[in-house]
Protein backbone atom coordinates (compact mmCIF):
# COMPACT_ATOMS: atom_id res chain seq x y z
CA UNK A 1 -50.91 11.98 10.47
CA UNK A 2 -49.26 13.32 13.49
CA UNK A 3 -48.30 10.30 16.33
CA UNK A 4 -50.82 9.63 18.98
CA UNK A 5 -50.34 9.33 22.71
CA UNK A 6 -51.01 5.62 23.84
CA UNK A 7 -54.58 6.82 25.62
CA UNK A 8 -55.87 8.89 22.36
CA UNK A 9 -55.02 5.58 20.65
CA UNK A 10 -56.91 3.27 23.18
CA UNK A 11 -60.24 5.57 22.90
CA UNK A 12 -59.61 5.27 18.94
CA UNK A 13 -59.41 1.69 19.05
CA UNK A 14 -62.34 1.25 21.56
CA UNK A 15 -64.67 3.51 19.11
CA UNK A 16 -63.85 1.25 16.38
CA UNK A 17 -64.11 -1.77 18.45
CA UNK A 18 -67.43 -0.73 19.07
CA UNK A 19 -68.23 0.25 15.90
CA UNK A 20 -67.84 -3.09 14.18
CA UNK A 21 -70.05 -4.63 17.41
CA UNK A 22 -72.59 -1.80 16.78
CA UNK A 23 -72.49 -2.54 12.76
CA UNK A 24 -72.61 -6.18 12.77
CA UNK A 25 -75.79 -6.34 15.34
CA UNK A 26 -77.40 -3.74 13.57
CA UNK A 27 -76.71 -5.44 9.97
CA UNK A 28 -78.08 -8.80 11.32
CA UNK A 29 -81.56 -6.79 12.67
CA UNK A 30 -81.63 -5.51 9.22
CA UNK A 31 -81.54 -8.53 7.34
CA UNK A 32 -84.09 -9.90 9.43
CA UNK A 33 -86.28 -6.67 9.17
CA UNK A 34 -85.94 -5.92 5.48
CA UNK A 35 -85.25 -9.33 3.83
CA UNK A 36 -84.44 -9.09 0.23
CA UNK A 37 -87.62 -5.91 -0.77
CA UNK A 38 -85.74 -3.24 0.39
CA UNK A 39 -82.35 -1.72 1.43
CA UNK A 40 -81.00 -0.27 4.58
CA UNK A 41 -81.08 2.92 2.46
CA UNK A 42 -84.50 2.55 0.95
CA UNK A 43 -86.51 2.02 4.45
CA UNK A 44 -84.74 4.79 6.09
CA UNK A 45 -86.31 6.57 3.59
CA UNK A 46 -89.57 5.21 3.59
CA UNK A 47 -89.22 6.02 7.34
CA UNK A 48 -88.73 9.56 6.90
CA UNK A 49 -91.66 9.28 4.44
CA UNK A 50 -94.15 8.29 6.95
CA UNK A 51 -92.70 10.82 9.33
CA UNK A 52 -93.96 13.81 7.13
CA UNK A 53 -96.86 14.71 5.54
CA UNK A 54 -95.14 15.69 2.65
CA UNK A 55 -91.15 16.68 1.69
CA UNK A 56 -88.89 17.31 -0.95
CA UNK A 57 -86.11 15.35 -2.24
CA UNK A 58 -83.70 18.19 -0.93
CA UNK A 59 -85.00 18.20 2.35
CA UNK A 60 -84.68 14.33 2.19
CA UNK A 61 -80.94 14.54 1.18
CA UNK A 62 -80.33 17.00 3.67
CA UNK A 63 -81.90 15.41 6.54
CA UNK A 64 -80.66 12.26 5.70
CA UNK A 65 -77.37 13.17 4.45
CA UNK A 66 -77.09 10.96 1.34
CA UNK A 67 -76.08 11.85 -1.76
CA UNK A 68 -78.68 13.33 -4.10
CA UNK A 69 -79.21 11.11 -6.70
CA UNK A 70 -79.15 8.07 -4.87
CA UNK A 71 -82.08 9.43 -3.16
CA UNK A 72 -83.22 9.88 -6.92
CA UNK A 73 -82.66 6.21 -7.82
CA UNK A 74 -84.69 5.16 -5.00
CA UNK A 75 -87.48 7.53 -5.06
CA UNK A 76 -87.81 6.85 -9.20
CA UNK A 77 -88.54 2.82 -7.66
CA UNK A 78 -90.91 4.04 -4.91
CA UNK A 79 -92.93 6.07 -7.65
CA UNK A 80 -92.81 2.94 -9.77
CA UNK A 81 -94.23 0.37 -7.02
CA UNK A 82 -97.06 3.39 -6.33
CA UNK A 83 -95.48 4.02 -3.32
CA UNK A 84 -95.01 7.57 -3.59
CA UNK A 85 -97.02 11.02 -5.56
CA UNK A 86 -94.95 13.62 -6.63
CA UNK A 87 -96.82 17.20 -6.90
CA UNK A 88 -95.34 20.18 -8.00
CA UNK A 89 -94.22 22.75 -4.69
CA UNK A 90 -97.07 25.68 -4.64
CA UNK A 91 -94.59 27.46 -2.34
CA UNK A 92 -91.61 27.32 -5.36
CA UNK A 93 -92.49 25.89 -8.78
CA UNK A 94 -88.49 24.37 -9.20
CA UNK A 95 -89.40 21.62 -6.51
CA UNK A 96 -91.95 18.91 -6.03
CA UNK A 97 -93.58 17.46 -3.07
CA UNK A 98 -93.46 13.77 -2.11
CA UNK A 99 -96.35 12.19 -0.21
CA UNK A 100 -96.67 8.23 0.76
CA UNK A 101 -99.80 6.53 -0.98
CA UNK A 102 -102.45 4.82 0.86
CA UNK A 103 -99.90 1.78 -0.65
CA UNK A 104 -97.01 3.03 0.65
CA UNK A 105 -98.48 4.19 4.21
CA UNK A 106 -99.35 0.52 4.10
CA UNK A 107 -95.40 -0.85 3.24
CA UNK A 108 -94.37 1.89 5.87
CA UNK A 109 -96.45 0.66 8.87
CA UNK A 110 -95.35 -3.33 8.15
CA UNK A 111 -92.10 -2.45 8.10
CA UNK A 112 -91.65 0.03 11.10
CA UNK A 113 -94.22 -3.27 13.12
CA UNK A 114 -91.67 -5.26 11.84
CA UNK A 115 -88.63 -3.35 12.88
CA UNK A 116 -90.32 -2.52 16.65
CA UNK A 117 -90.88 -6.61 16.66
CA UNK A 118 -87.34 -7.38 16.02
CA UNK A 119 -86.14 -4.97 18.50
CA UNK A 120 -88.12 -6.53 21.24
CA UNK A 121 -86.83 -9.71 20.19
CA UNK A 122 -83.38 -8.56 20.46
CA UNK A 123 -84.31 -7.04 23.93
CA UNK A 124 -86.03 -9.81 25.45
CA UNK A 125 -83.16 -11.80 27.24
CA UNK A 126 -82.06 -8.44 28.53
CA UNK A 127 -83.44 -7.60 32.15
CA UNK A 128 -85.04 -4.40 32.64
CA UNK A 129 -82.68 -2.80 34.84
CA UNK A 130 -80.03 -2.78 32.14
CA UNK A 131 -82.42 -1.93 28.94
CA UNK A 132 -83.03 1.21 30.55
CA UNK A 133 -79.29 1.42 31.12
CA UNK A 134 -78.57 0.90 27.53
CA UNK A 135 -81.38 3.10 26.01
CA UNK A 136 -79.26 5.94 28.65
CA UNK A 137 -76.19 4.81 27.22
CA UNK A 138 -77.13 5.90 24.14
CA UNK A 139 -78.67 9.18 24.72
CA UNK A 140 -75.54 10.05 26.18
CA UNK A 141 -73.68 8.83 23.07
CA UNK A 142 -76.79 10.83 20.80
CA UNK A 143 -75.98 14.32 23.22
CA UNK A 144 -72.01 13.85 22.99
CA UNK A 145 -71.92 13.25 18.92
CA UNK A 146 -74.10 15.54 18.43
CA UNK A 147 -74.00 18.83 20.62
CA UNK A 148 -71.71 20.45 18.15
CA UNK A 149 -73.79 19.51 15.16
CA UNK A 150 -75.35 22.69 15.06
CA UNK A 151 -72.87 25.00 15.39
CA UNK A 152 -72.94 27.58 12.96
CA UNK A 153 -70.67 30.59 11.91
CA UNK A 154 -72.93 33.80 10.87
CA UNK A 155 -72.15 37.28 10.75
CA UNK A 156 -68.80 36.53 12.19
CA UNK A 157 -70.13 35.13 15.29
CA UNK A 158 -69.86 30.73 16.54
CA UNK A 159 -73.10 29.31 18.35
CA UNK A 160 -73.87 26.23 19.53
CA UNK A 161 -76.86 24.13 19.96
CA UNK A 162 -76.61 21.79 23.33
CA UNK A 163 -78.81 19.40 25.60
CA UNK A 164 -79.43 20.63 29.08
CA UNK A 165 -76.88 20.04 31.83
CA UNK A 166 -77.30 20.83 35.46
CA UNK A 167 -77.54 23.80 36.44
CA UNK A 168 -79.28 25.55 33.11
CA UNK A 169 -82.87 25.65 34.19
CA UNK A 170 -81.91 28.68 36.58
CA UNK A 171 -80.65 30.36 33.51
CA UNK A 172 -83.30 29.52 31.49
CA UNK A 173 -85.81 31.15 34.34
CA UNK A 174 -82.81 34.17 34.65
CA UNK A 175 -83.03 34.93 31.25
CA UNK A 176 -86.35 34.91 30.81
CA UNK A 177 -87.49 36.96 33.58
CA UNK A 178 -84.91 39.89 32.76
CA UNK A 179 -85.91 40.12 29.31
CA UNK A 180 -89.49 39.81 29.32
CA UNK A 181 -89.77 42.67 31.80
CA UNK A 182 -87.36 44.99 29.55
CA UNK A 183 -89.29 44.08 25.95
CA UNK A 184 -93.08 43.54 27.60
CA UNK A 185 -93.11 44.63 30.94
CA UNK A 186 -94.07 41.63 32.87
CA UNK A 187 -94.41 41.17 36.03
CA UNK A 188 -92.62 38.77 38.25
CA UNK A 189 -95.69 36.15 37.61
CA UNK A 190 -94.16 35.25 34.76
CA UNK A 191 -90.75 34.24 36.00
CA UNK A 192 -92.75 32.25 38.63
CA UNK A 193 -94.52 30.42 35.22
CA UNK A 194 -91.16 29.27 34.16
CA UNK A 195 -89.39 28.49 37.39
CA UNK A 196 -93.04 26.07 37.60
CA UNK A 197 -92.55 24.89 34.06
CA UNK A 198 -88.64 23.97 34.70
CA UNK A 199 -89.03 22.58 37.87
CA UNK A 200 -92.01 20.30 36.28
CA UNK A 201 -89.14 19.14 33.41
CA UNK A 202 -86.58 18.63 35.37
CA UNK A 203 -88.95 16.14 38.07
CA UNK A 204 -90.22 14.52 35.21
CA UNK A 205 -87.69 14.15 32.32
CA UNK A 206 -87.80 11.45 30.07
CA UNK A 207 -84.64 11.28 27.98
CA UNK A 208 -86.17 8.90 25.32
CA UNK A 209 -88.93 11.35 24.49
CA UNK A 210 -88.38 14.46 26.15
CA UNK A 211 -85.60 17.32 25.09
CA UNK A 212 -84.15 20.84 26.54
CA UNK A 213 -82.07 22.75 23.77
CA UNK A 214 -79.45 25.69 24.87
CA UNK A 215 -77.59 27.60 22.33
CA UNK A 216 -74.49 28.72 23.79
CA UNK A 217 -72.40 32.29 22.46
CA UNK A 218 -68.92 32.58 24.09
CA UNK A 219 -70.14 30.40 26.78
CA UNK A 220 -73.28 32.80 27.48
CA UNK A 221 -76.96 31.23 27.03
CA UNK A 222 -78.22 33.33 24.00
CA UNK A 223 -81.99 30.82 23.74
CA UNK A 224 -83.86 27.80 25.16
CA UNK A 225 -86.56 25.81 23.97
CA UNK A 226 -88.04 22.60 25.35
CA UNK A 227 -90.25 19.82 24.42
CA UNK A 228 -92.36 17.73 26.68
CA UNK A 229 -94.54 14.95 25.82
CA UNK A 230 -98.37 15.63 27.11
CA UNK A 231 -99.92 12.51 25.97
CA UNK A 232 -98.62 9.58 24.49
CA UNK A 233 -98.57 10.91 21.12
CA UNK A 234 -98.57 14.60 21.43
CA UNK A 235 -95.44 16.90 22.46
CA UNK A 236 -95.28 20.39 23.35
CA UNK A 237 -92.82 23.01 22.89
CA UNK A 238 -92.30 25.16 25.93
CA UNK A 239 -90.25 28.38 26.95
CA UNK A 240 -89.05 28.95 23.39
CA UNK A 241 -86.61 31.82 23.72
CA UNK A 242 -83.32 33.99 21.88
CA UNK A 243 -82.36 36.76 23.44
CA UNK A 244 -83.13 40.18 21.45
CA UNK A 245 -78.91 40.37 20.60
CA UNK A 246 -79.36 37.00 18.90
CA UNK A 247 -82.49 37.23 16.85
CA UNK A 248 -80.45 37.47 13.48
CA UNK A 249 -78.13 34.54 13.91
CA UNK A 250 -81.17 31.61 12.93
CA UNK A 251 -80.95 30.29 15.82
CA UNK A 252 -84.79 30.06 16.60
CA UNK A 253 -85.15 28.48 13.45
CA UNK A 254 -82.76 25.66 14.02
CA UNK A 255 -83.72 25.14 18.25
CA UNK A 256 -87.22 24.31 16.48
CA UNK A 257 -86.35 22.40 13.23
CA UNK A 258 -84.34 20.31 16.04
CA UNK A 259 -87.22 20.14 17.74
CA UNK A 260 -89.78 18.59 15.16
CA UNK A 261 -87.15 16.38 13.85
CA UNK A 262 -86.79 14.85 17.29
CA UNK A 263 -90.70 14.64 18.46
CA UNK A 264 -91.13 12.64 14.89
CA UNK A 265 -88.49 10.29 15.33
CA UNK A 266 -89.83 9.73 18.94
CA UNK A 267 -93.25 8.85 17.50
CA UNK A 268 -95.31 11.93 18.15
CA UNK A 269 -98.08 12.64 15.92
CA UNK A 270 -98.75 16.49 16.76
CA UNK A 271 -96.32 19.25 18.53
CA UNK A 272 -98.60 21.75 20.29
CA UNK A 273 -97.27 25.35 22.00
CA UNK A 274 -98.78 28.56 23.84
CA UNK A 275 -97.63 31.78 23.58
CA UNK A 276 -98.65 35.75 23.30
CA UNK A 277 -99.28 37.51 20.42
CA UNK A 278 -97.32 40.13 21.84
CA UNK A 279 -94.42 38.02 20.04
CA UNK A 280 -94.77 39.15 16.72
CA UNK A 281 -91.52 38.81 15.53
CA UNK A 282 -91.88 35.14 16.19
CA UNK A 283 -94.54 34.53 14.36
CA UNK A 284 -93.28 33.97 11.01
CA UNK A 285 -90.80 31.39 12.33
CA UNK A 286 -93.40 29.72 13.98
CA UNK A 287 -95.61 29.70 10.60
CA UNK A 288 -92.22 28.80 8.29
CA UNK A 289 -91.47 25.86 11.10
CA UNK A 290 -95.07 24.53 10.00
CA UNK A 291 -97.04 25.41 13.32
CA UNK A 292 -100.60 27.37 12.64
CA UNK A 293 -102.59 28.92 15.26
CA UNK A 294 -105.62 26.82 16.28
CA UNK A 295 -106.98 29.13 18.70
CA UNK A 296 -107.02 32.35 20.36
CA UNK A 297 -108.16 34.14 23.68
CA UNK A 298 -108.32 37.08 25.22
CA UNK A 299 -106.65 37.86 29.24
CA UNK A 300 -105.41 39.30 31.67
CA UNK A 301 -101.72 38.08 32.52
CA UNK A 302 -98.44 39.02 33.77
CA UNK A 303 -99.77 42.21 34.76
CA UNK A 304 -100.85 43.07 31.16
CA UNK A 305 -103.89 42.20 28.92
CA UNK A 306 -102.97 40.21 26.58
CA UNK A 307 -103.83 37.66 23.44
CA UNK A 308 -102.84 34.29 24.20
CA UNK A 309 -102.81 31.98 21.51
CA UNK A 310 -102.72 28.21 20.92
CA UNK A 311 -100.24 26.69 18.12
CA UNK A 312 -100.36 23.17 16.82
CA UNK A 313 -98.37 21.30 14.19
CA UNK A 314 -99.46 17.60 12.38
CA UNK A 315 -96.10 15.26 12.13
C-alpha cells in the first residue's frame, strides 16, 4: 500500500471514526427494532418486500447487494412462516415472482411502525434546527457516495449519473429547447414549460423526497429527469430527457430505475408522468420501467397537435 500524506490519513481516520459511531448507534436501534425475530438482513428484506408489488430473488440480490443464497436462506424461512408466495415469472419461465402475504404485509407494517417509532425516539432530545441539519448532512453524504455509482462503460464511451448542482437547470431548459425544436418542431412555448417547471423545483426542493438526475459525457449533459412529490404519497417524474447521440448508452433506463428506487424508499405509493406520444421511442422504456398509460387526450400544443398522454406506476 503506497504511504499516505498526513491529511489523506486524517480524512481516513475520520471516516472510520465515524463509521464505528454510525455502526454502533445504528446496531443499538436495531436491537431495539428487531429483537430476537429477525435479522438486520432479514427486515431489510422484508422492507424491500413491502416496497414492491412483486420481485425476484435476482432483482433482490442486486438491489440489495447480498450474496445470492443468503437471500435464499432467508426467503426459504419467509416462505415457511407464510410470509411470502412464490409464482412462476409469466415474462421468463427460469424465474419466480415473490409477493408479501396478507401475513407478511402484516409483519412488514409492525416492523417499519416500529422502526419510524424508534427513530423518533432517538430524535426527540434533538432540537429541530439541527434534525434538519442532520437529515442535510446526510443527503450530502447519500449524493457524494453515490454520484459515481452509476457510471457505466458502453460502447467504449464513460457516463455518469449525478444530483443537480447549481447552475444545471439552465442546461436542462438549454437542452431541451434545442432539441425538441430539431426532432418535433416546437415552438418556443415549450422551453417556456420547462424554464416554469425548473424554476418551480428549484423554489421548492425538498432533498428528503424530491430528486434531479444529470448524466454527464465528457463533462457535457447528455439527459435529465426529475421527480417531485405532488401529494404526500404520490411523486411525479418530470422533464425526462437523453439527447438523440445518447439513446443507445441505457441511460434512460437507469435515470428512471434510479428514480423508482428512490420515490419507494421515500414512501411514495404511485409515480405519475405526462408526456407526448410523439415520443415513441420512449415508450417501451417507459412500459419495461413498469409505468402504463392511464389516459390519453387529444391538443393543440407547442405549436403542433398533438396526443398527450398520462402515465402512472403502483410502488
Amino acid at each position: 500500500m503506497p504511504d499516505l500524506n498526513p491529511e489523506t490519513e486524517q480524512r481516513i481516520e475520520r471516516i472510520r471514526s465515524f463509521n464505528r459511531m454510525y455502526m454502533h448507534r445504528i446496531g443499538v436501534l436495531a436491537e431495539k427494532i428487531f429483537g430476537s425475530s429477525y435479522s438486520l438482513a432479514q427486515v431489510r428484506v422484508l422492507n424491500e418486500l413491502s416496497f414492491r408489488k412483486s420481485v425476484t430473488a435476482s432483482i433482490l440480490c442486486r438491489d440489495l447487494r447480498m450474496d445470492g443464497g443468503y437471500i435464499s436462506r432467508i426467503l426459504q424461512g419467509f416462505e415457511r412462516e407464510g410470509l411470502i408466495t412464490k409464482e412462476r415469472s409469466k415474462s421468463d419461465g427460469r424465474q419466480r415472482t415473490i409477493r408479501l402475504t396478507r401475513k407478511g404485509q402484516k409483519v412488514g407494517e409492525s416492523v417499519s411502525a416500529e422502526a419510524n417509532r424508534k427513530v423518533q425516539e432517538m430524535l426527540s432530545p434533538v432540537s429541530l434546527q439541527d434534525q434538519m441539519r442532520l437529515v442535510e448532512a446526510m443527503n450530502v453524504i447519500d449524493e457524494i457516495l453515490n454520484a459515481n455509482i452509476n457510471a457505466a462503460v458502453l460502447e467504449g464511451s464513460t457516463w455518469v449519473l449525478r444530483p443537480h448542482r447549481p447552475g444545471d437547470m439552465g442546461l436542462i431548459i438549454h437542452s431541451h429547447a434545442v432539441q425538441f425544436a430539431e426532432d418535433y418542431g416546437w415552438n418556443e412555448e415549450f422551453e417556456a414549460l420547462v424554464a416554469e417547471k425548473t424554476a418551480e423545483f428549484i423554489r421548492n426542493f425538498d432533498p428528503a423526497r424530491e430528486r434531479c438526475w444529470l448524466a454527464e459525457h465528457q463533462g457535457r449533459m447528455v439527459g435529465s429527469l426529475c421527480l417531485v412529490r405532488v401529494k404526500e404519497d404520490v411523486a411525479e417524474l418530470r422533464l425526462p430527457f437523453v439527447t438523440s447521440e445518447a439513446r443507445n448508452l441505457g441511460i434512460g433506463k437507469s435515470m428512471l430505475a434510479e428514480a423508482v428506487r428512490f420515490a419507494r424508499h421515500a414512501g411514495y405509493k404511485k409515480i405519475t408522468m405526462w408526456t407526448e406520444s410523439i415520443h415513441e421511442h420512449a415508450r417501451d422504456l417507459f412500459e419495461d420501467a413498469g409505468l402504463h398509460i392511464a389516459r390519453e387526450i387529444q391538443h393543440h400544443r407547442f405549436g403542433k397537435d398533438l396526443t398527450g398522454q398520462h402515465w402512472e406506476m403502483d410502488l
